[in-house]
N, C-alpha and C. Protein backbone atom coordinates (compact mmCIF):
# COMPACT_ATOMS: atom_id res chain seq x y z
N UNK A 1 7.36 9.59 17.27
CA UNK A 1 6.46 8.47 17.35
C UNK A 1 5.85 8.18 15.98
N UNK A 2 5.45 9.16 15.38
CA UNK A 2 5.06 8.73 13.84
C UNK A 2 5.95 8.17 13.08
N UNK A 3 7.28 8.54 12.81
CA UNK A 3 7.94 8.07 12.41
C UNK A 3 8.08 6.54 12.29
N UNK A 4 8.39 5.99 13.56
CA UNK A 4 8.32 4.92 13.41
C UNK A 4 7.11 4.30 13.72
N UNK A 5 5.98 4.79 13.77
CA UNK A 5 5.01 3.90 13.33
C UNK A 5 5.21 3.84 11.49
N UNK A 6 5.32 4.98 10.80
CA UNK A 6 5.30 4.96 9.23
C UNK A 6 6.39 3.82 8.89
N UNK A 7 7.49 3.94 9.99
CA UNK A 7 8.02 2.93 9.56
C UNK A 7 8.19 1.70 9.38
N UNK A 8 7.27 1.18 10.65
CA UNK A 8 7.34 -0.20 10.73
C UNK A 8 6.46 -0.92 9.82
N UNK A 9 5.20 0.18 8.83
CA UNK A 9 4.81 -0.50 7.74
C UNK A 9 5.27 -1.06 7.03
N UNK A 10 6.79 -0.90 6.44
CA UNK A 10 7.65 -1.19 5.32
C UNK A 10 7.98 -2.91 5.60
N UNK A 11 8.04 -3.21 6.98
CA UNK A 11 7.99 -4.71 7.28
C UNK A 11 6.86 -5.29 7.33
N UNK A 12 5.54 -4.54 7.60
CA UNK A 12 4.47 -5.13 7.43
C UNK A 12 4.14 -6.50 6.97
N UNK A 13 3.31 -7.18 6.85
CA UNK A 13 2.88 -8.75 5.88
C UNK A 13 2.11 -7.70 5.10
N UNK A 14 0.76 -6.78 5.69
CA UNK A 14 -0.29 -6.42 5.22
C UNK A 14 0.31 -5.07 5.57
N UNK A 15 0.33 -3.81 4.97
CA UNK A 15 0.62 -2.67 5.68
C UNK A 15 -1.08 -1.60 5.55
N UNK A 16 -1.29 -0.58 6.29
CA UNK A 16 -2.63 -0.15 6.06
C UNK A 16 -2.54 0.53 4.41
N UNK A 17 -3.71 0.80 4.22
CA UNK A 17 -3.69 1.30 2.99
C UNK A 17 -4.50 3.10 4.04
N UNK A 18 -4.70 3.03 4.65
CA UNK A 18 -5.37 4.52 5.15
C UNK A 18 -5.01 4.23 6.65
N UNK A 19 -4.57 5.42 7.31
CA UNK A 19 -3.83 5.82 8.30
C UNK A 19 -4.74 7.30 8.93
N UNK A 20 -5.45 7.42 10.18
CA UNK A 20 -6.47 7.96 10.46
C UNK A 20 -5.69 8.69 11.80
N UNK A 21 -5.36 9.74 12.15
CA UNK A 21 -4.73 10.52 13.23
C UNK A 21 -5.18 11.34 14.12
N UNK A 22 -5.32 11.62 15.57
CA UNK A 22 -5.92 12.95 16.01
C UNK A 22 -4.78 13.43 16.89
N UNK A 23 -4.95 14.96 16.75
CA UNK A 23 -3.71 15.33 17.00
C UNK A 23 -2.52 15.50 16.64
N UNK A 24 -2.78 15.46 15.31
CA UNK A 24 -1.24 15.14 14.34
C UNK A 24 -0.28 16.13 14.61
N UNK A 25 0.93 15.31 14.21
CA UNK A 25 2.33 16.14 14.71
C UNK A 25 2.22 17.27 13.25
N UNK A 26 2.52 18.57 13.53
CA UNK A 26 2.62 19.73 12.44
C UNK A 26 4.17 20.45 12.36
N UNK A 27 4.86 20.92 11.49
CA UNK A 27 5.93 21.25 11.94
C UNK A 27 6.00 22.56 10.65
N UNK A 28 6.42 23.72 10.89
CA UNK A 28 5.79 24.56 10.08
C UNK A 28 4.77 24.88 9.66
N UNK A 29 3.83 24.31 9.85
CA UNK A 29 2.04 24.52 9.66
C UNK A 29 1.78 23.42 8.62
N UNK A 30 2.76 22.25 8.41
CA UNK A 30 2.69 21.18 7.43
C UNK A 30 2.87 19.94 8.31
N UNK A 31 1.53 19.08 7.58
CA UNK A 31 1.77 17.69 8.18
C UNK A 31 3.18 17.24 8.09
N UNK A 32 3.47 16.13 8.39
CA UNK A 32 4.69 15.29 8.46
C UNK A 32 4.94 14.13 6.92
N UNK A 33 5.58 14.29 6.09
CA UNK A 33 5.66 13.62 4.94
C UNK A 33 5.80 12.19 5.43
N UNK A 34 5.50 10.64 4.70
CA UNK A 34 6.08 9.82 4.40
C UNK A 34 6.07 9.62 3.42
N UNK A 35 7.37 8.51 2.56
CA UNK A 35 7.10 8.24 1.58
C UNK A 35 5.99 7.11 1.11
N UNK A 36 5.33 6.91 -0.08
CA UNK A 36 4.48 6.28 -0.38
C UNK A 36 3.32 6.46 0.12
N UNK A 37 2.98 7.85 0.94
CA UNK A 37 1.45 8.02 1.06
C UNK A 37 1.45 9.51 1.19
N UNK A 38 0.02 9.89 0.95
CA UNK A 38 -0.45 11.21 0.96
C UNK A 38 -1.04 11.67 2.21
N UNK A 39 -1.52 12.89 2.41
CA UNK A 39 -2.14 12.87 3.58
C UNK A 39 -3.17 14.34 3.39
N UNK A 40 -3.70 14.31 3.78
CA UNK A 40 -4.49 15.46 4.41
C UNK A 40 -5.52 16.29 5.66
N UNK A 41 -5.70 16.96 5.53
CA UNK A 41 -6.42 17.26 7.06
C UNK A 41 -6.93 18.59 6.18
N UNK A 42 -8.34 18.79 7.60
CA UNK A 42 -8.92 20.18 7.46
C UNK A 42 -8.44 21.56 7.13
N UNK A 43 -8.86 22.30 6.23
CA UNK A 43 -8.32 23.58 6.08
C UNK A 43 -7.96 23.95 7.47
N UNK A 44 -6.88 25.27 7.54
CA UNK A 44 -6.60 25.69 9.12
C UNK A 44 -6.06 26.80 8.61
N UNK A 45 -6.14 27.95 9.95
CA UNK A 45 -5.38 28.97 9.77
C UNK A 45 -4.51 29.71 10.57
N UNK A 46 -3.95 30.22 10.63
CA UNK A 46 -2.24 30.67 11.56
C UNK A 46 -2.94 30.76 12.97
N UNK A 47 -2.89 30.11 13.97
CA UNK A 47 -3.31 29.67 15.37
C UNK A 47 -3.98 28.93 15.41
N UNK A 48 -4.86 28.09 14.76
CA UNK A 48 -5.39 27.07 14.71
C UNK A 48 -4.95 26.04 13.90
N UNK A 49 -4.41 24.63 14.36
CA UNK A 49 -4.27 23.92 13.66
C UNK A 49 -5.00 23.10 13.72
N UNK A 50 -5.29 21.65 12.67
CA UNK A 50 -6.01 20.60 12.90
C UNK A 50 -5.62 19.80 13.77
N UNK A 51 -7.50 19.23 14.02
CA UNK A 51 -7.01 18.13 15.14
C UNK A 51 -6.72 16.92 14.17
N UNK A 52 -7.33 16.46 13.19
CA UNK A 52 -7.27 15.48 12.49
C UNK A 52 -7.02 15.22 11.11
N UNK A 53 -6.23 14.23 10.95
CA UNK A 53 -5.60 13.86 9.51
C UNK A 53 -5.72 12.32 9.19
N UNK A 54 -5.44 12.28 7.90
CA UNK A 54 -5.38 10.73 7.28
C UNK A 54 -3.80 11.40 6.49
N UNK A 55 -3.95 9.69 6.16
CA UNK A 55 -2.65 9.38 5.32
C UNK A 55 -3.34 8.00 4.81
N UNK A 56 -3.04 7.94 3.12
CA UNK A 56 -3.59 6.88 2.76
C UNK A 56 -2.66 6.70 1.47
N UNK A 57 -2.14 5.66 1.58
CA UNK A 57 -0.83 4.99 0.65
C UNK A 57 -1.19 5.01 -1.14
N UNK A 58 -0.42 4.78 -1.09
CA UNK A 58 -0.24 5.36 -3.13
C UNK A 58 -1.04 3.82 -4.06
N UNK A 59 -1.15 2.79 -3.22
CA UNK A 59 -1.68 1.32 -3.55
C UNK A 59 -3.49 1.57 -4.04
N UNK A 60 -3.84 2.51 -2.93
CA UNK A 60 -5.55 3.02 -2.60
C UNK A 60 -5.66 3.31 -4.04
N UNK A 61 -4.80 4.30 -4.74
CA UNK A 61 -5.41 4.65 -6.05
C UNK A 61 -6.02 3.75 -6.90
N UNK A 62 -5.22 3.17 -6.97
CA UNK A 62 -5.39 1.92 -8.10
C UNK A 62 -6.46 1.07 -7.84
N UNK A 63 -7.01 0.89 -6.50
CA UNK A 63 -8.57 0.49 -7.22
C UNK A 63 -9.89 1.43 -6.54
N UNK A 64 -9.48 2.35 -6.16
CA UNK A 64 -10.58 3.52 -5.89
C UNK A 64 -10.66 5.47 -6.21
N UNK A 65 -11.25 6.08 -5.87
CA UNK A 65 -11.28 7.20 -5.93
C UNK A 65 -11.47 8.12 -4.76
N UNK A 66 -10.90 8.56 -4.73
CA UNK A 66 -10.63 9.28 -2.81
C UNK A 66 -11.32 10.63 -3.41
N UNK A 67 -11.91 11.05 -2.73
CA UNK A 67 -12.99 12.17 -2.12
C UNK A 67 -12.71 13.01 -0.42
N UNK A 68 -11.54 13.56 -0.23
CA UNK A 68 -11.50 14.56 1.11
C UNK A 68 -12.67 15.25 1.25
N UNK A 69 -13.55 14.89 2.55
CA UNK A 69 -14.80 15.89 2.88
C UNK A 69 -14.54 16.49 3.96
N UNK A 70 -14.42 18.08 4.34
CA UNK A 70 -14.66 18.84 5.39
C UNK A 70 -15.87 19.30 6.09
N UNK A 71 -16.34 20.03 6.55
CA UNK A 71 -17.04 20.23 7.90
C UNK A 71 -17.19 21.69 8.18
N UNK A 72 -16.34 22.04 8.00
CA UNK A 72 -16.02 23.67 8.40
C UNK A 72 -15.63 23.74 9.87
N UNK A 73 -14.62 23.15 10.49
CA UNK A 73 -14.57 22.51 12.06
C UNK A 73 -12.72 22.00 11.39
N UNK A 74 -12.12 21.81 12.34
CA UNK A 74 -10.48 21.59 12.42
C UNK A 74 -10.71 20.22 13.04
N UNK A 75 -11.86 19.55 13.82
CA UNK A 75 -11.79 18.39 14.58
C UNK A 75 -12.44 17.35 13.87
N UNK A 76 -13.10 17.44 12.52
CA UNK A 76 -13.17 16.48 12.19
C UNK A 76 -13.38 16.70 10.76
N UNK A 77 -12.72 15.14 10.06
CA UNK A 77 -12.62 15.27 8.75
C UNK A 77 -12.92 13.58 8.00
N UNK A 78 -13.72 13.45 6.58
CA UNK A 78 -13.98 12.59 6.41
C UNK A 78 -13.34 12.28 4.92
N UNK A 79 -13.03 10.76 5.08
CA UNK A 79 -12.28 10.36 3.43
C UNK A 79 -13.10 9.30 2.48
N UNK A 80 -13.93 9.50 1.75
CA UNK A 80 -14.98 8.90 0.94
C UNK A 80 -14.52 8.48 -0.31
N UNK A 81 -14.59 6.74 -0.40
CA UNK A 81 -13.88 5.86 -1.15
C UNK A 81 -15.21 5.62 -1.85
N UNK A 82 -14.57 5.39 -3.66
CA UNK A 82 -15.75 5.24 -4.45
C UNK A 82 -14.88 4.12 -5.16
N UNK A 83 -15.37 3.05 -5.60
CA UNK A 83 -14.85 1.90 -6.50
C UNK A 83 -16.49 0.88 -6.58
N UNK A 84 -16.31 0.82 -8.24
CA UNK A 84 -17.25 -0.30 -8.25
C UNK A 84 -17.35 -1.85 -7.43
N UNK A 85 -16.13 -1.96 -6.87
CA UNK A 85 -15.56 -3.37 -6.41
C UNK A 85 -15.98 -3.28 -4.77
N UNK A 86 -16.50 -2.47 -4.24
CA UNK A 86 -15.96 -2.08 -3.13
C UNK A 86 -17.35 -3.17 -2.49
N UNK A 87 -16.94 -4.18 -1.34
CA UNK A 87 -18.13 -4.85 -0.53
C UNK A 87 -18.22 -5.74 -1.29
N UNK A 88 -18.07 -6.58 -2.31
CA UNK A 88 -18.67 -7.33 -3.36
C UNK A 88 -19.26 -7.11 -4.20
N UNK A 89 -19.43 -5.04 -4.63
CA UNK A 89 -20.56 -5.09 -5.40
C UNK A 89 -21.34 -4.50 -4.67
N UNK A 90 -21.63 -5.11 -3.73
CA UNK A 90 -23.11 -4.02 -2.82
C UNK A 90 -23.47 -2.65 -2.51
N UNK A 91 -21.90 -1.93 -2.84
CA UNK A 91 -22.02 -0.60 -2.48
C UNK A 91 -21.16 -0.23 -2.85
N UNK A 92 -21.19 1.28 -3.69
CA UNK A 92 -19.44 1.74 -3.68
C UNK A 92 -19.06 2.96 -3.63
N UNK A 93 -19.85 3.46 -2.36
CA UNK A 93 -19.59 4.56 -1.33
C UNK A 93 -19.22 3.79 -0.48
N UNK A 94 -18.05 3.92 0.15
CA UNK A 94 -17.33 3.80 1.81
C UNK A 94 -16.84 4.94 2.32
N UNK A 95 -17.22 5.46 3.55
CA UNK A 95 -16.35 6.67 4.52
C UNK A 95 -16.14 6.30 5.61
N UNK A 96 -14.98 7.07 5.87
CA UNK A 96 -13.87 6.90 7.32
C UNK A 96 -14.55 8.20 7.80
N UNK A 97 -14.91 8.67 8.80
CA UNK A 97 -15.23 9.64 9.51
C UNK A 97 -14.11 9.51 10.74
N UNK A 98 -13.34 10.73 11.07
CA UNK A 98 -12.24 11.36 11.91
C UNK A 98 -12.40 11.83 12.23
N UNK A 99 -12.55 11.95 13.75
CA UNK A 99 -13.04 13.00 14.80
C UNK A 99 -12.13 13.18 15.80
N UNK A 100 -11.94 14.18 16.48
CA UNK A 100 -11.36 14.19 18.31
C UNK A 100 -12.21 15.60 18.91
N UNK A 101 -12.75 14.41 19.68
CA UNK A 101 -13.98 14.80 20.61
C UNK A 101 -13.31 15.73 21.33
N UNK A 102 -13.67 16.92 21.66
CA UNK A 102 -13.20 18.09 22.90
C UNK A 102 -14.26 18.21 23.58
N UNK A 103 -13.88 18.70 25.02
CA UNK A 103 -14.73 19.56 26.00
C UNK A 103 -15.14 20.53 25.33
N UNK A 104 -16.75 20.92 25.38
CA UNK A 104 -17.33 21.93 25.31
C UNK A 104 -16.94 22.64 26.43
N UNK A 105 -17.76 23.68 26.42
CA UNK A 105 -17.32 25.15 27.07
C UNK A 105 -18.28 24.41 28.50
N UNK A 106 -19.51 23.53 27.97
CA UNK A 106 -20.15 23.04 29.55
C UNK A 106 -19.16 22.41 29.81
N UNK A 107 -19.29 22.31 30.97
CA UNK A 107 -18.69 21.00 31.74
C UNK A 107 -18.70 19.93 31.64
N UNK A 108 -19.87 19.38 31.05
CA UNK A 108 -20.36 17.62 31.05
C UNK A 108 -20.50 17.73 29.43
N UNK A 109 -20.33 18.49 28.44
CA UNK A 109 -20.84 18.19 27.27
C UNK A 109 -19.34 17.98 26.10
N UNK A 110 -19.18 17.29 25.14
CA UNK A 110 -18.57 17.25 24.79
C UNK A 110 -18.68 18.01 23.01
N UNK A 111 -17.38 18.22 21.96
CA UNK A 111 -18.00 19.09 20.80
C UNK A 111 -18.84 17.90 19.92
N UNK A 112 -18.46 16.65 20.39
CA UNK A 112 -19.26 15.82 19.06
C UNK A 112 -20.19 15.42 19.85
N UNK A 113 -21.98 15.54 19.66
CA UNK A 113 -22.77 14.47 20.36
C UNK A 113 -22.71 13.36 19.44
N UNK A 114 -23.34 12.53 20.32
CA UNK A 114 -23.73 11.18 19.76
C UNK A 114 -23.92 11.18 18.24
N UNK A 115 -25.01 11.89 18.29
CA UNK A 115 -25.86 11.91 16.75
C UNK A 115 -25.09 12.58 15.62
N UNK A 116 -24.06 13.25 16.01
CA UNK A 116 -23.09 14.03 14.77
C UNK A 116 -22.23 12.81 14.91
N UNK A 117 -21.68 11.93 15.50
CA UNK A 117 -20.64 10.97 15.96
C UNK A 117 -21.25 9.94 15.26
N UNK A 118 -22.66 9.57 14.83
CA UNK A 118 -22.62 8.14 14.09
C UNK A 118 -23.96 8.51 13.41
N UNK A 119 -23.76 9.32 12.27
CA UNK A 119 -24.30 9.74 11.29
C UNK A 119 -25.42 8.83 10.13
N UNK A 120 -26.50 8.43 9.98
CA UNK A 120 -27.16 7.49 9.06
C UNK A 120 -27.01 8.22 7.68
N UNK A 121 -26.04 7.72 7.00
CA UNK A 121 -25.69 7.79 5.54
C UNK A 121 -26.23 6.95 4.80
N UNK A 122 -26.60 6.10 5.23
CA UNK A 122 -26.82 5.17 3.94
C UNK A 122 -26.06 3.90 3.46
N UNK A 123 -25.09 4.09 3.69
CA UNK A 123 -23.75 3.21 3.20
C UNK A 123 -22.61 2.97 4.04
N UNK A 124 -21.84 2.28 3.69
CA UNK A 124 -20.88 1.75 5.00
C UNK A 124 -19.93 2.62 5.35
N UNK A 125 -19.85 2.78 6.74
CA UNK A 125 -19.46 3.82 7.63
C UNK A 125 -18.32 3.24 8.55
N UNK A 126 -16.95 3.68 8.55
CA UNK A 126 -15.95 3.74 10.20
C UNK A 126 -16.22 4.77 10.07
N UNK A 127 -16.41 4.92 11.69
CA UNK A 127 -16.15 6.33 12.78
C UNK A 127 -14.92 5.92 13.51
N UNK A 128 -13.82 7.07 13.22
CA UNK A 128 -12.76 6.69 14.51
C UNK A 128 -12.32 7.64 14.93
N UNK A 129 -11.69 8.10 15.90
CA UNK A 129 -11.71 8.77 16.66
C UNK A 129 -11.25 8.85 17.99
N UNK A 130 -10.70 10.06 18.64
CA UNK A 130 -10.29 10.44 20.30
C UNK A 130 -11.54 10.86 20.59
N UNK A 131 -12.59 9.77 21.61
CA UNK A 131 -13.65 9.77 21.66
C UNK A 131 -13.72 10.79 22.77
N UNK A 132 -12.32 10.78 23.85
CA UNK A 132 -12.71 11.18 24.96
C UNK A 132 -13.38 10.72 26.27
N UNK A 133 -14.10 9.61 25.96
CA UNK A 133 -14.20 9.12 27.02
C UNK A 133 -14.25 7.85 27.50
N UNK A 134 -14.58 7.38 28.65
CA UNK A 134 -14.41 6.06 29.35
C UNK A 134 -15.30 5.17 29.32
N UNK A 135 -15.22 4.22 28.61
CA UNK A 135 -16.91 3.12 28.69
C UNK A 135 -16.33 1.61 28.95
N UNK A 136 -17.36 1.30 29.20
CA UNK A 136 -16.90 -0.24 29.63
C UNK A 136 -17.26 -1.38 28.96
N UNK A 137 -17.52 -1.17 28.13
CA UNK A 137 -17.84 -1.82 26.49
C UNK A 137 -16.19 -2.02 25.92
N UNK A 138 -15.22 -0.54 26.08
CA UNK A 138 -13.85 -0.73 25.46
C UNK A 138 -12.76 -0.91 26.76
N UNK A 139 -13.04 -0.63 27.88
CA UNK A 139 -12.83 -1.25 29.17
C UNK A 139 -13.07 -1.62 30.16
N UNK A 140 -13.45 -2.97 30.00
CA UNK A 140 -14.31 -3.59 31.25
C UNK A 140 -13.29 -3.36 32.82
N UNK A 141 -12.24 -3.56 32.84
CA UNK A 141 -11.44 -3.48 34.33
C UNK A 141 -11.25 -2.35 34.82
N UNK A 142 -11.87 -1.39 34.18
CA UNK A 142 -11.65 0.00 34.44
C UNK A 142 -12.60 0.43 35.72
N UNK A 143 -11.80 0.93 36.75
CA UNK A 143 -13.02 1.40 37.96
C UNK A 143 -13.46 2.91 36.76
N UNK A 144 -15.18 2.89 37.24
CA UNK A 144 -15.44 4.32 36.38
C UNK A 144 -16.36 5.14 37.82
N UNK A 145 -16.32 6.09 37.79
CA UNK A 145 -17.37 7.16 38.41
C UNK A 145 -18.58 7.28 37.75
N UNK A 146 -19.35 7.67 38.71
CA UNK A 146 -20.65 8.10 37.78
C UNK A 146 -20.61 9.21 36.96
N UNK A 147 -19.59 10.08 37.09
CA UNK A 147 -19.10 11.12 36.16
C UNK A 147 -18.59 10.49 34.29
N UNK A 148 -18.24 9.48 35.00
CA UNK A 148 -17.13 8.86 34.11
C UNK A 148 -18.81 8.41 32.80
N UNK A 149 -19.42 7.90 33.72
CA UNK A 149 -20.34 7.33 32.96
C UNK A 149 -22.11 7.89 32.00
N UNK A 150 -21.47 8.75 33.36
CA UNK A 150 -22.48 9.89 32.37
C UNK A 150 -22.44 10.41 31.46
N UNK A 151 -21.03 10.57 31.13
CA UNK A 151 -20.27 11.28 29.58
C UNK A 151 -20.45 10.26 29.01
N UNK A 152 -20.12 9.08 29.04
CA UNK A 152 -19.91 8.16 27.85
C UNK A 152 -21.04 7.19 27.66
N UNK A 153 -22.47 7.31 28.17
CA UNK A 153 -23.53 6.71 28.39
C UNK A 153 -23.97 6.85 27.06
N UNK A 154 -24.29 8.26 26.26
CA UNK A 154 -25.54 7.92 25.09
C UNK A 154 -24.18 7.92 24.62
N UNK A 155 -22.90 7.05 23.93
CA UNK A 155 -22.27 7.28 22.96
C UNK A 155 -22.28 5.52 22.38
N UNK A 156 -22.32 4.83 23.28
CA UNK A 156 -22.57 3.41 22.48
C UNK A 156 -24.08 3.22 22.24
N UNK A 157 -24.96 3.55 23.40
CA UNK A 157 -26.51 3.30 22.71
C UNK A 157 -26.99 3.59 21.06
N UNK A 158 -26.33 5.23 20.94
CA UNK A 158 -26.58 5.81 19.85
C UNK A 158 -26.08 4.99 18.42
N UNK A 159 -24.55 4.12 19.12
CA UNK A 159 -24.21 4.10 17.90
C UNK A 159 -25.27 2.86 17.56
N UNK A 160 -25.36 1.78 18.88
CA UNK A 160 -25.82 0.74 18.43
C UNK A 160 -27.68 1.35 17.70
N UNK A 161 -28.09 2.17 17.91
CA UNK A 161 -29.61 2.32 17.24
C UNK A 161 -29.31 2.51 16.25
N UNK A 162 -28.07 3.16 15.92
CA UNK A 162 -27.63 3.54 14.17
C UNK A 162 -27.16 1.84 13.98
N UNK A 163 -26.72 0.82 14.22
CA UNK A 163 -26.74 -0.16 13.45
C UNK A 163 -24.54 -0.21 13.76
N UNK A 164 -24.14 0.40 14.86
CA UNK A 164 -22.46 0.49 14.66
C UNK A 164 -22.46 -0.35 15.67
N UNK A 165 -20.77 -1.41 15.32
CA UNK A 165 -20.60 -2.17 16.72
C UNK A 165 -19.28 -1.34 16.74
N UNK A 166 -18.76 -1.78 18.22
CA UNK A 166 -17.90 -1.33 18.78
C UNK A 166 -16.45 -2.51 18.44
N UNK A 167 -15.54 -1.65 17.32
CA UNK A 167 -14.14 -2.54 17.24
C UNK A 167 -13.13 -2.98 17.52
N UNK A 168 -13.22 -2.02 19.08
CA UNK A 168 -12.21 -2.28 19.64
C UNK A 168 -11.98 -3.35 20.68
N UNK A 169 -10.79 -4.13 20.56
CA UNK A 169 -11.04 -5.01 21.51
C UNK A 169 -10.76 -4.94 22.83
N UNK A 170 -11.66 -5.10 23.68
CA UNK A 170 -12.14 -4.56 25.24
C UNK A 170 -10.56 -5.02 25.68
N UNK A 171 -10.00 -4.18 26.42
CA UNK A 171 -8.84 -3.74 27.53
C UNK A 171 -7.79 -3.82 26.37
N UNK A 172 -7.57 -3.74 25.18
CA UNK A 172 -6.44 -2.87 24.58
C UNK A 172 -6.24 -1.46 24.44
N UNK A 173 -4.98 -1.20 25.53
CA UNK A 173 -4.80 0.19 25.81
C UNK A 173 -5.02 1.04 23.89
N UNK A 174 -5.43 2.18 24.63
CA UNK A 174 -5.23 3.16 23.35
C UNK A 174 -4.46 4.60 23.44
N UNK A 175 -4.35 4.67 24.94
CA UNK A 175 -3.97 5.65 25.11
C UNK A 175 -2.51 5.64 26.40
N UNK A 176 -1.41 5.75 26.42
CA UNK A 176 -0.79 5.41 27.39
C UNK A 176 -0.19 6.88 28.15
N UNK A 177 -0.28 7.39 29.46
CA UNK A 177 0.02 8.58 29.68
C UNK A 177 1.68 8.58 30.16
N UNK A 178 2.16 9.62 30.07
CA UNK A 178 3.63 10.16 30.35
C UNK A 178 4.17 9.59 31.13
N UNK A 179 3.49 9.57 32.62
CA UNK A 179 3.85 9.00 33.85
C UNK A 179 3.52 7.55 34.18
N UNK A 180 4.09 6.80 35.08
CA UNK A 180 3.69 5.67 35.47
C UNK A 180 2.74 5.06 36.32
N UNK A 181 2.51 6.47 37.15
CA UNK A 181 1.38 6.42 37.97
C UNK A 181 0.50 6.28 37.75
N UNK A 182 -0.26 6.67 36.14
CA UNK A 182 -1.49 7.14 36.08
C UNK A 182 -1.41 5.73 34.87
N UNK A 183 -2.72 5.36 34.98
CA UNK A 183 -2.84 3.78 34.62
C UNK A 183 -3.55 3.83 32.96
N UNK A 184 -2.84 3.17 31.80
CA UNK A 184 -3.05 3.57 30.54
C UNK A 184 -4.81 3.49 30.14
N UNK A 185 -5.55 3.95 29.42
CA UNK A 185 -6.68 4.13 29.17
C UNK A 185 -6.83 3.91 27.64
N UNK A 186 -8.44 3.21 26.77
CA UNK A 186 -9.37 3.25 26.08
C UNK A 186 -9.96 4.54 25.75
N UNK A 187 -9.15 5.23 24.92
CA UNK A 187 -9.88 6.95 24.69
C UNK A 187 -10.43 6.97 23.37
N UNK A 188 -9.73 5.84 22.16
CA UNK A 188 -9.61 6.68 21.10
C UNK A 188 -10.38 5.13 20.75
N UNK A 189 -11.59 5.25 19.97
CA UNK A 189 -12.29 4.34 19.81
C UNK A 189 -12.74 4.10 17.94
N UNK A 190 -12.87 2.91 17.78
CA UNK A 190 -13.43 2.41 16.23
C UNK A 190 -14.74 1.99 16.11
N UNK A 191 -16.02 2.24 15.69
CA UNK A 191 -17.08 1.74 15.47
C UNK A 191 -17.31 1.41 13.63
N UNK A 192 -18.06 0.65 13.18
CA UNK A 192 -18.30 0.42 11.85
C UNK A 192 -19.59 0.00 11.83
């Protein structure tokens, strides 16, 4: 599946310049190469691999400065762009924050709360991410439980008090499962 997503950039009009993953495919304890971009993810060690990686194309250099930030955590990792140009001028700190949300050991709690999930830095912020859960902000046709909604209740309030909207556009699948039975889902979410 990566594959040809890496590949169908090459036809692109616009292709991404940064490529944000959870769950990345590993094969020997090494990400997956393409040509024309780099990649990285969280330190890891022999049974643990990362949940999350970028890949950000060889074009990025040339008008910024990439900064890999870790965590001390395999689930999330951040890529901090410095260029005088960056916004018009207004700012020239930008970060991608990469997460995939897991079950805690509770039952109802998940490893990222809210407040680690949409961080007040200062400067312009994507959060993206396998949020994990179900809201109706990123799918309105979705029947939800009150289970459903209890998990994913403080995760848009929070972002919106931090000043984040939600980018995804409501009922584009994000997640499609194996079988046919089970009906594709909104897991993996973009805020800015």
């Amino acid at each position: 599946m990566f594959l040809s997503l890496f590949n169908s950039f090459s036809s692109a009009l616009y292709p991404p310049d940064v490529v944000c993953l959870q769950d990345p495919h590993f094969w020997r304890s090494c990400l997956s190469s393409f040509s024309s971009f780099k990649s990285f993810c969280p330190p890891h060690s022999r049974g643990s691999r990362p949940r999350v990686d970028f890949y950000f194309s060889s074009v990025i250099w040339s008008y910024a400065t990439i900064l890999p930030r870790f965590f001390d955590r395999s689930d999330v990792a951040a890529l901090d762009l410095f260029s005088v140009d960056l916004f018009g001028g207004s700012f020239t700190q930008f970060r991608i924050l990469n997460l995939y949300n897991l079950w805690s050991q509770r039952s109802s709690a998940r490893t990222f709360s809210p407040d680690l999930s949409f961080p007040d830095d200062g400067f312009p912020l994507l959060v993206v991410g396998d949020f994990n859960i179900h809201h109706p902000l990123a799918d309105p046709l979705r029947a939800y439980s009150r289970w459903d909604l209890a998990a994913s209740f403080p995760y848009c309030p929070r972002a919106a008090d931090r000043g984040f909207e939600l980018l995804n556009l409501p009922g584009v699948f994000t997640r499609f499962p194996w079988d046919s039975a089970t009906r594709p889902s909104v897991i993996d979410l973009s805020f800015a």
